[in-house]
C-alpha atoms as a PDB file:
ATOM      1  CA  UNK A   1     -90.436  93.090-154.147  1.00  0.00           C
ATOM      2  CA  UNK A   2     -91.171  93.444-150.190  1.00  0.00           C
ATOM      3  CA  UNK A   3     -89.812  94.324-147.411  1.00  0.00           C
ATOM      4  CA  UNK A   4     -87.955  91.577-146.040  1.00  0.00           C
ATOM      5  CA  UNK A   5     -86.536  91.125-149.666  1.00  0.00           C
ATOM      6  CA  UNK A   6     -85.238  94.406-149.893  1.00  0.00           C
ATOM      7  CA  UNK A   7     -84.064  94.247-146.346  1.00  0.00           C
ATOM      8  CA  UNK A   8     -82.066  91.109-146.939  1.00  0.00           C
ATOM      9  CA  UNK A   9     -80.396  92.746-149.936  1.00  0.00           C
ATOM     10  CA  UNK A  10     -79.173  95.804-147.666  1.00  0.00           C
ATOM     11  CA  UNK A  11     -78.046  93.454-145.124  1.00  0.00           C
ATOM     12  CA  UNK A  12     -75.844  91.753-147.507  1.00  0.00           C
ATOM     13  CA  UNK A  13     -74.403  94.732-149.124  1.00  0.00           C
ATOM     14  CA  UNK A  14     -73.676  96.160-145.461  1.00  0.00           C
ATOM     15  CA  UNK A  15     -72.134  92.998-144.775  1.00  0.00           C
ATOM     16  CA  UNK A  16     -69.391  93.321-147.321  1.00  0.00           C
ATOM     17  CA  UNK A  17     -68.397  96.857-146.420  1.00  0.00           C
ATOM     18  CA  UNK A  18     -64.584  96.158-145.763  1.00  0.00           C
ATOM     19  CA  UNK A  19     -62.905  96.993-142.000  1.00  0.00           C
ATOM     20  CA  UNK A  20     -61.510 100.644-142.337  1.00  0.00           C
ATOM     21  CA  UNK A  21     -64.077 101.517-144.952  1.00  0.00           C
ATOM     22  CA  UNK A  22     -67.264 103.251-144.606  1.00  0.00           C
ATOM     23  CA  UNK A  23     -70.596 103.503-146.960  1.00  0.00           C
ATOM     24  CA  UNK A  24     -73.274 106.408-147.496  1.00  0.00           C
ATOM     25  CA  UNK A  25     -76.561 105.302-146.560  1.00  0.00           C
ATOM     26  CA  UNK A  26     -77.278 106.199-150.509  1.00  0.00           C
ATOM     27  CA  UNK A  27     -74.108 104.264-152.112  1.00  0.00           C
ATOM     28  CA  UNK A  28     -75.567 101.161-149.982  1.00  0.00           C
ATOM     29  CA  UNK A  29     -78.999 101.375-151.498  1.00  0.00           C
ATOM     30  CA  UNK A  30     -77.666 101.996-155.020  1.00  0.00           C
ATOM     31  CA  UNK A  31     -74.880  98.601-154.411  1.00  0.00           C
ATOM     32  CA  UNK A  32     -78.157  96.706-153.038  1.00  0.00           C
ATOM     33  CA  UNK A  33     -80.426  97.651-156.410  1.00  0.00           C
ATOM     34  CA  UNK A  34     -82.634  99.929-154.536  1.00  0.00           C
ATOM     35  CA  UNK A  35     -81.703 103.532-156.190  1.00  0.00           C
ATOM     36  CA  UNK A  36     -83.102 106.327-154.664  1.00  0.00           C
ATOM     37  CA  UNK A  37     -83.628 104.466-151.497  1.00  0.00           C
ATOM     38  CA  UNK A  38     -81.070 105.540-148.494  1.00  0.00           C
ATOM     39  CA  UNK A  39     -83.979 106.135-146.242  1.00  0.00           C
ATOM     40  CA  UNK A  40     -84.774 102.788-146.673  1.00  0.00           C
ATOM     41  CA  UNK A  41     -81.289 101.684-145.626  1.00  0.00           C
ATOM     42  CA  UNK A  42     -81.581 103.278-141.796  1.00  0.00           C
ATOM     43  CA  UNK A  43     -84.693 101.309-141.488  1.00  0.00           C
ATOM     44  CA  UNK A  44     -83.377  98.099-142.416  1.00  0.00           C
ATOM     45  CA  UNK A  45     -80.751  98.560-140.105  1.00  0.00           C
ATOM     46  CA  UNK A  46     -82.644  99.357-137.153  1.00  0.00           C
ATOM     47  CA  UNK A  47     -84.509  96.222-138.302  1.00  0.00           C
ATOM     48  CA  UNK A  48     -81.480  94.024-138.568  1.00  0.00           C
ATOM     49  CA  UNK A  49     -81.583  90.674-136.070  1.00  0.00           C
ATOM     50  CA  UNK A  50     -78.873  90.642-133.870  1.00  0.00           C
ATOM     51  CA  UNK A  51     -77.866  87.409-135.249  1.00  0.00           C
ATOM     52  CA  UNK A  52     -76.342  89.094-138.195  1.00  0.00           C
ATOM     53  CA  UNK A  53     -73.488  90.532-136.603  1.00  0.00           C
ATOM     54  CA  UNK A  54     -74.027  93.278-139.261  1.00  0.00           C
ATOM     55  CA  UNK A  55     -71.669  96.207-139.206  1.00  0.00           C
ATOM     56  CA  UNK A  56     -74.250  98.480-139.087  1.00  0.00           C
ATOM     57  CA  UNK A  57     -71.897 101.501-137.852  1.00  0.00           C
ATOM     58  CA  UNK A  58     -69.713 101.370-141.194  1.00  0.00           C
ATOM     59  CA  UNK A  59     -73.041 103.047-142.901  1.00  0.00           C
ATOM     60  CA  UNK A  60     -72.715 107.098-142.725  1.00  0.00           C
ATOM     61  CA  UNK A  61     -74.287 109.933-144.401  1.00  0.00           C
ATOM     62  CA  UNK A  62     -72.770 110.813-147.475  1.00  0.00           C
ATOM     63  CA  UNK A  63     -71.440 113.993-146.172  1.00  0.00           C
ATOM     64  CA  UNK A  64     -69.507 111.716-144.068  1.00  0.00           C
ATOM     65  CA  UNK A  65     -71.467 112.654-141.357  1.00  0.00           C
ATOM     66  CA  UNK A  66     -72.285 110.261-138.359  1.00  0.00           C
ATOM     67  CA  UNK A  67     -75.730 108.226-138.069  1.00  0.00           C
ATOM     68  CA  UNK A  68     -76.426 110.159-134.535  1.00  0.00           C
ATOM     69  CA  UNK A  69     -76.308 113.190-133.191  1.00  0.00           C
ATOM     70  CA  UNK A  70     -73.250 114.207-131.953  1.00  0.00           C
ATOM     71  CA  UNK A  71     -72.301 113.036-127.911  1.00  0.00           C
ATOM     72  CA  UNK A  72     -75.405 111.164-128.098  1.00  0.00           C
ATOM     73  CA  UNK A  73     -74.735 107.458-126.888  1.00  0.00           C
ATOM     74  CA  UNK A  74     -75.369 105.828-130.599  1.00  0.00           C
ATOM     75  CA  UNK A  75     -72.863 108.543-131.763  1.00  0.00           C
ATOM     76  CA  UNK A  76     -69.975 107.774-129.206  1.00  0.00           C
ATOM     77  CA  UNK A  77     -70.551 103.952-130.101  1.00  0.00           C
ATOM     78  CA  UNK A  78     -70.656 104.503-133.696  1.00  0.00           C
ATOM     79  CA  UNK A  79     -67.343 106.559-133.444  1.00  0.00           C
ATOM     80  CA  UNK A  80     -65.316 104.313-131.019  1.00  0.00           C
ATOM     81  CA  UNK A  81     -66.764 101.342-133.506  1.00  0.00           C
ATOM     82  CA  UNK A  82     -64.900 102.929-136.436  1.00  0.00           C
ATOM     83  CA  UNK A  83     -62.188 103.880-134.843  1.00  0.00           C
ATOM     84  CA  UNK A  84     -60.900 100.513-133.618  1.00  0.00           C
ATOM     85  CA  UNK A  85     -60.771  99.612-137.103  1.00  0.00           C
ATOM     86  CA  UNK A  86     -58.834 102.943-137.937  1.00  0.00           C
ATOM     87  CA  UNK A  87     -61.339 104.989-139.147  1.00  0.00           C
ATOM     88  CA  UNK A  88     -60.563 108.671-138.558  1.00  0.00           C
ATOM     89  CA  UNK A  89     -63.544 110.705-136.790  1.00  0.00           C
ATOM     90  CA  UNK A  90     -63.234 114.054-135.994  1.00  0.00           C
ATOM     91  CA  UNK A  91     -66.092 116.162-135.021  1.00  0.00           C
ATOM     92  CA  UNK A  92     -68.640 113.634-135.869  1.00  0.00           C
ATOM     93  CA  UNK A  93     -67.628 113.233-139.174  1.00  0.00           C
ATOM     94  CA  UNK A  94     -65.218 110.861-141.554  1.00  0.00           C
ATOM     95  CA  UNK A  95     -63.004 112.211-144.297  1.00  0.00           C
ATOM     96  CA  UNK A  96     -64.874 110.686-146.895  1.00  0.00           C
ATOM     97  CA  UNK A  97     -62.324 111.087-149.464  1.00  0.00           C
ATOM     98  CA  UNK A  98     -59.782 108.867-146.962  1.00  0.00           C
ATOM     99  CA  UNK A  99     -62.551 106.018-146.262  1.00  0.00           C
ATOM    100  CA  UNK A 100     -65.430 105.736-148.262  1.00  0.00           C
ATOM    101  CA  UNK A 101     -65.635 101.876-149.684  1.00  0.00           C
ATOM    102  CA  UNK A 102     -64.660 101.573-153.341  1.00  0.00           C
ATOM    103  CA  UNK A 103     -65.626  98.556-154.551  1.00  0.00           C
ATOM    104  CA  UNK A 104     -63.607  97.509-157.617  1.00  0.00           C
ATOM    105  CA  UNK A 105     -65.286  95.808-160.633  1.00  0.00           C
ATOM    106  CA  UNK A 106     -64.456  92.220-159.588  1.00  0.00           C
ATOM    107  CA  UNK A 107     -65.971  92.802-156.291  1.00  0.00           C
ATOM    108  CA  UNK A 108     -69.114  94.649-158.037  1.00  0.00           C
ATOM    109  CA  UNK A 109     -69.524  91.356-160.384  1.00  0.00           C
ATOM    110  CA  UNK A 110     -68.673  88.625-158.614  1.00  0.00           C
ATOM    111  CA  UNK A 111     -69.775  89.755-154.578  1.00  0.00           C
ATOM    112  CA  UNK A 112     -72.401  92.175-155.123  1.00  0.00           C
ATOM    113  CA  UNK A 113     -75.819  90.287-156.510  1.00  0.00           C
ATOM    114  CA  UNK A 114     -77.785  93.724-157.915  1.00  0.00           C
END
C-alpha cells in the first residue's frame, strides 16, 4: 500500500469524526486499518489539500492533549475550532472521557471501509 493510499484512508476516517467529538491520532489510524500508525496520521494531515475541508483539529493526542504547543497560534486555532462546536478545552487539553468519538457498530460496518 503507498502513501497516497494510506493518506486517503486517514482522510476519510477524519472526515467522519462527528461535530463535538474528538479522535486520538492512534484511534484514527487503528479506524483507518493502519494499527500502530498515529505518527502517520499528523503527516497526512499536514498533507491534506485544502480542498478537503477536513476537520483536521478534531484529531488530538490520546491524552487528550492538543496537536500544538500551548499559546502557540496552531494551538489557539485548534482550541477556538473545538470550541465552537462545544468542545470543552481547558489548559490545552479535552476531557477525553466527555468527547472522545465512539463510533457504534453500525457506523464501524457500514461508514468505516477498514
Amino acid at each position: 500500500m503507498n502513501s497516497d493510499t494510506k493518506y486517503k484512508r486517514i482522510w476519510e476516517t477524519v472526515q467522519l469524526i462527528p461535530s463535538g467529538c474528538v479522535a486520538s491520532y492512534g484511534q484514527v489510524a487503528d479506524l483507518a486499518g493502519l494499527p500502530g500508525r498515529a505518527r502517520l496520521v499528523g503527516k497526512a494531515l499536514g498533507k491534506t489539500p485544502t480542498h478537503l475541508n477536513l476537520p483536521w483539529f478534531r484529531v488530538i493526542k490520546s491524552n487528550g492533549q492538543l496537536a500544538f504547543p500551548a499559546g502557540s497560534e496552531m494551538a489557539l486555532c485548534q482550541q477556538g475550532l473545538l470550541q465552537q462546536e462545544g468542545v470543552v478545552v481547558l489548559n490545552n487539553r479535552v476531557p477525553m472521557a466527555d468527547f472522545r468519538w465512539q463510533p457504534d457498530l453500525s457506523e464501524l460496518l457500514h461508514r468505516l471501509r477498514y
